[in-house]
C-alpha atoms as a PDB file:
ATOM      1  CA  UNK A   1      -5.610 -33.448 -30.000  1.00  0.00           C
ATOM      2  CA  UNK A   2      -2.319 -34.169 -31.441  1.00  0.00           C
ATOM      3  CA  UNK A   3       1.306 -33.133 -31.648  1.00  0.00           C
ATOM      4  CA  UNK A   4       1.745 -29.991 -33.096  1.00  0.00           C
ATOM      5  CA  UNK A   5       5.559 -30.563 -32.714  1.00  0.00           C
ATOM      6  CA  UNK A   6       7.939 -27.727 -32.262  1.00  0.00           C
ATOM      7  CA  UNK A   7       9.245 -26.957 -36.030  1.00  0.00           C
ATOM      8  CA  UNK A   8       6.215 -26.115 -38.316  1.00  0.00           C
ATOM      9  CA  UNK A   9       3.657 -28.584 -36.938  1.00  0.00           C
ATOM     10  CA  UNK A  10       2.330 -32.322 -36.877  1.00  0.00           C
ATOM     11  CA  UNK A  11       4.678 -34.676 -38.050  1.00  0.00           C
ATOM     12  CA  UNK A  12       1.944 -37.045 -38.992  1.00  0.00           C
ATOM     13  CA  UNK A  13      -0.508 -34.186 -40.676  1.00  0.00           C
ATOM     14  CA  UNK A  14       1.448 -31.093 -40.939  1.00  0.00           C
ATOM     15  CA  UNK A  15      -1.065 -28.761 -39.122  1.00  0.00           C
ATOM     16  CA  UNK A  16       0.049 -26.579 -36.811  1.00  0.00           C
ATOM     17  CA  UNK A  17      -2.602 -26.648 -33.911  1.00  0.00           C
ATOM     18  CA  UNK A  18      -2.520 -28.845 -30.915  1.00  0.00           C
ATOM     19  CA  UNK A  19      -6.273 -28.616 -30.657  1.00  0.00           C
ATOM     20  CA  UNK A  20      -8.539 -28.434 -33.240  1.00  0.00           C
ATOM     21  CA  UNK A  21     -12.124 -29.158 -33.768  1.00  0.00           C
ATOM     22  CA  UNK A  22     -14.551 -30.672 -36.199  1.00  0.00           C
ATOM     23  CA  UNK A  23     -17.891 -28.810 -37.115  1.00  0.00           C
ATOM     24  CA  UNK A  24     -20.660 -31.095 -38.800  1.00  0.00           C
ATOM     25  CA  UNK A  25     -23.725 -29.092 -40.828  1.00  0.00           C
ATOM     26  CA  UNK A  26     -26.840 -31.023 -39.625  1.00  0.00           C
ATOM     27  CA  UNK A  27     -28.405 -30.595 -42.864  1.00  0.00           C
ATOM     28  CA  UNK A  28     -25.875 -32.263 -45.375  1.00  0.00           C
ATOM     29  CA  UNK A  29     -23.400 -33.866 -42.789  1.00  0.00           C
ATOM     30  CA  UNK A  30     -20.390 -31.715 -44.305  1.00  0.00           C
ATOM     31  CA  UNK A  31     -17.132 -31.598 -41.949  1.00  0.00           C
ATOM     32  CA  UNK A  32     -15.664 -28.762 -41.680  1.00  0.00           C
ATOM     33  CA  UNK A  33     -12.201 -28.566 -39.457  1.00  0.00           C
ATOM     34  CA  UNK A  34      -9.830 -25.756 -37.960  1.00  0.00           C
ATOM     35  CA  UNK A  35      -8.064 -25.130 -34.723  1.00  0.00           C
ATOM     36  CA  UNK A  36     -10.178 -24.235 -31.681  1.00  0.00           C
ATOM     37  CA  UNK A  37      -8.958 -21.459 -31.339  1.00  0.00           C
ATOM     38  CA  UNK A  38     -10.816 -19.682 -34.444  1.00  0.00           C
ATOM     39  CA  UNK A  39     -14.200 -21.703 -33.390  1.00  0.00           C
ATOM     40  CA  UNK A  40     -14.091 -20.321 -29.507  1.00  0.00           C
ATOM     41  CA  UNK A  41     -14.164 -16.485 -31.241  1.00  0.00           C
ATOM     42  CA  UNK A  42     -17.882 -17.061 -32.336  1.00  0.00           C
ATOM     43  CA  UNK A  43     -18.155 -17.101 -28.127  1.00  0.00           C
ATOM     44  CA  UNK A  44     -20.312 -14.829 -27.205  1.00  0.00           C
ATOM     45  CA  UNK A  45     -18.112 -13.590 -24.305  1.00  0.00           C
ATOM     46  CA  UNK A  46     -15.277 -13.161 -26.850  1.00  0.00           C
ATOM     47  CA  UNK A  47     -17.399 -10.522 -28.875  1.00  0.00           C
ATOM     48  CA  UNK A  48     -18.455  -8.910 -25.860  1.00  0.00           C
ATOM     49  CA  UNK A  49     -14.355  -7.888 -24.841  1.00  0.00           C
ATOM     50  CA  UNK A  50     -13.408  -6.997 -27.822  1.00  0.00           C
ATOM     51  CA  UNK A  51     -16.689  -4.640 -28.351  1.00  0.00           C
ATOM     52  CA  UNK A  52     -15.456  -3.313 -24.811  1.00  0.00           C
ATOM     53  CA  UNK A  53     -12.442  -2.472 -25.786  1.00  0.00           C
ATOM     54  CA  UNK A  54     -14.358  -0.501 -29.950  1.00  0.00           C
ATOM     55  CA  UNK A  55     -13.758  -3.188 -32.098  1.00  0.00           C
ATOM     56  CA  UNK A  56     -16.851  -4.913 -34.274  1.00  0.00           C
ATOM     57  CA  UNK A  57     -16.095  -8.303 -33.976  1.00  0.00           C
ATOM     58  CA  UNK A  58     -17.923 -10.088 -36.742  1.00  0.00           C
ATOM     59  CA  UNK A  59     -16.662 -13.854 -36.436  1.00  0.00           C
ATOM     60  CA  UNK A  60     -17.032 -14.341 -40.719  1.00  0.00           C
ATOM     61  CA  UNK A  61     -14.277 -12.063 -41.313  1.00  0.00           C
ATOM     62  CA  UNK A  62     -10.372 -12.383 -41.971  1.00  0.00           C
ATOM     63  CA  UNK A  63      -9.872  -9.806 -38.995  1.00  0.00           C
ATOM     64  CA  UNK A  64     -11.555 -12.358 -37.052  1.00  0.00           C
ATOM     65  CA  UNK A  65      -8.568 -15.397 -38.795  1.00  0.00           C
ATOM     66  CA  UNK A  66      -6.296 -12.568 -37.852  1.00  0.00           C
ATOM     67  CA  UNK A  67      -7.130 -11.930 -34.683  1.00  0.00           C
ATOM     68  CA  UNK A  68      -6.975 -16.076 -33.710  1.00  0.00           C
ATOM     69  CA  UNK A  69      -3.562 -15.922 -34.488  1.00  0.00           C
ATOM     70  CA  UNK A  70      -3.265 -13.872 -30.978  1.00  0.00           C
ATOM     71  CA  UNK A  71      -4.827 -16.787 -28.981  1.00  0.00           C
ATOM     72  CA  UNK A  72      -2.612 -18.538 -26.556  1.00  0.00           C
ATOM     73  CA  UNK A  73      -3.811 -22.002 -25.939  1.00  0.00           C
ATOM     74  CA  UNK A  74      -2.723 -24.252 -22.925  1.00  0.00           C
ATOM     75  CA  UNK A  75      -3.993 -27.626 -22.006  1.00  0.00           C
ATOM     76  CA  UNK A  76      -4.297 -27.849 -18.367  1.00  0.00           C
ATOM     77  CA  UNK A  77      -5.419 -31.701 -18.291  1.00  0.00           C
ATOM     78  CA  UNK A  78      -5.383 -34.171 -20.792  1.00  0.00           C
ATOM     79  CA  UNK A  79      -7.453 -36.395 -18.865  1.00  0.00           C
ATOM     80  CA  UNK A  80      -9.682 -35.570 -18.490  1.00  0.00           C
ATOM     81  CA  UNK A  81      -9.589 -32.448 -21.171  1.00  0.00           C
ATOM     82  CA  UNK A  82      -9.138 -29.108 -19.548  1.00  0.00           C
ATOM     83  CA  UNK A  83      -8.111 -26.168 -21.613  1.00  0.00           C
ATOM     84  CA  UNK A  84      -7.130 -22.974 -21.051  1.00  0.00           C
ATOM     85  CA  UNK A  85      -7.255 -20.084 -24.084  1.00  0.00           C
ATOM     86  CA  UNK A  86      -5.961 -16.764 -23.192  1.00  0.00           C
ATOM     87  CA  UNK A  87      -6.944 -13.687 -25.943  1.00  0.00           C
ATOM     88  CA  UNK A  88      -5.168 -10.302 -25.754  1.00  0.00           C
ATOM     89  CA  UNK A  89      -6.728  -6.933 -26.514  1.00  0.00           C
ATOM     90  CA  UNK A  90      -5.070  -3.743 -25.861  1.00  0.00           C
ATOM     91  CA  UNK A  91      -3.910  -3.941 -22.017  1.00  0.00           C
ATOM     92  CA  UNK A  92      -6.502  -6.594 -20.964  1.00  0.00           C
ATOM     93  CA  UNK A  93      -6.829 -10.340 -21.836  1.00  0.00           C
ATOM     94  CA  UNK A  94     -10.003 -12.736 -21.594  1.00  0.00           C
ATOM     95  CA  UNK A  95      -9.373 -16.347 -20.180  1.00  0.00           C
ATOM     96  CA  UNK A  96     -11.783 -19.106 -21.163  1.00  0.00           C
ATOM     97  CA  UNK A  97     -11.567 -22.237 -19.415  1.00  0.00           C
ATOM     98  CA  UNK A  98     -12.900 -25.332 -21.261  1.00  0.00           C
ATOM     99  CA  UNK A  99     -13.996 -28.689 -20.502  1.00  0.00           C
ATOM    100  CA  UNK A 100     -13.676 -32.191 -22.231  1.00  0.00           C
ATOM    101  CA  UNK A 101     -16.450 -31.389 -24.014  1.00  0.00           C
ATOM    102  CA  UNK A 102     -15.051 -28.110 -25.490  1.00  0.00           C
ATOM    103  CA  UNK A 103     -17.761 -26.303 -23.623  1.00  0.00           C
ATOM    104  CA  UNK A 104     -16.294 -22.535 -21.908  1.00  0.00           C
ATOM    105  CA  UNK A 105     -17.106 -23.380 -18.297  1.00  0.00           C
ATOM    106  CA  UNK A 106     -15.718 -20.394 -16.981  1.00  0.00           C
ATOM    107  CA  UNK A 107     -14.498 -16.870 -17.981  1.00  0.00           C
ATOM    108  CA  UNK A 108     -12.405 -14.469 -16.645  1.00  0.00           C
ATOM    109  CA  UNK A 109     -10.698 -11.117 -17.751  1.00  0.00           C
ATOM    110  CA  UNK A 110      -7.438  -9.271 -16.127  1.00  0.00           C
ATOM    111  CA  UNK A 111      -4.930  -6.694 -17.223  1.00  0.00           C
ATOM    112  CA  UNK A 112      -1.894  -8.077 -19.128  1.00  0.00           C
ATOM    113  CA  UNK A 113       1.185  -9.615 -17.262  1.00  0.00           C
ATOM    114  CA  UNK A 114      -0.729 -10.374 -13.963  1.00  0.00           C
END
């Protein structure tokens, strides 16, 4: 985690996400890296809403980049780690709570603006 700052992003490595995450292949030990919020749409809770609400959410797509763009993130705690990501779709929203680890240890879905 790091300071996103207010104008444009990190003033130390220009990206724009407070919280990102690092992906590691087990076979050839390549890092891959991006903001959380486009890894937590492979959740299998996040393709469940949005097929609730007739949309085919295939995470290898650039509907899917698109539709991370949408996620609101909010850290809760810093220590220890506790996240909060908040996804629209039409008049509903799903909530996934994470821990330190950046495991979802809780889910929950309302109707926008409550």
């Amino acid at each position: 985690m790091h300071d996103s700052g207010d104008q444009g992003g990190c003033s130390q490595c220009n990206r724009q996400h407070r919280i990102e995450v690092a992906e590691v292949c087990h076979q050839c030990k390549s890092v891959a890296r991006g903001p959380l919020t486009i890894a937590i749409l492979a959740h299998p809770a996040v393709t469940a809403f949005y097929h609730d609400h007739g949309i085919e959410h295939q995470f290898a797509s650039w509907e899917t980049f698109r539709r991370a763009q949408t996620v609101e993130e909010e850290i809760l705690e810093e220590e220890p780690l506790h996240i909060a990501l908040t996804i629209p779709c039409g008049d509903e929203e799903l909530q996934l709570y994470l821990d330190d680890a950046l495991d979802v240890v809780e889910v929950t879905r309302s109707t926008r603006g409550r």
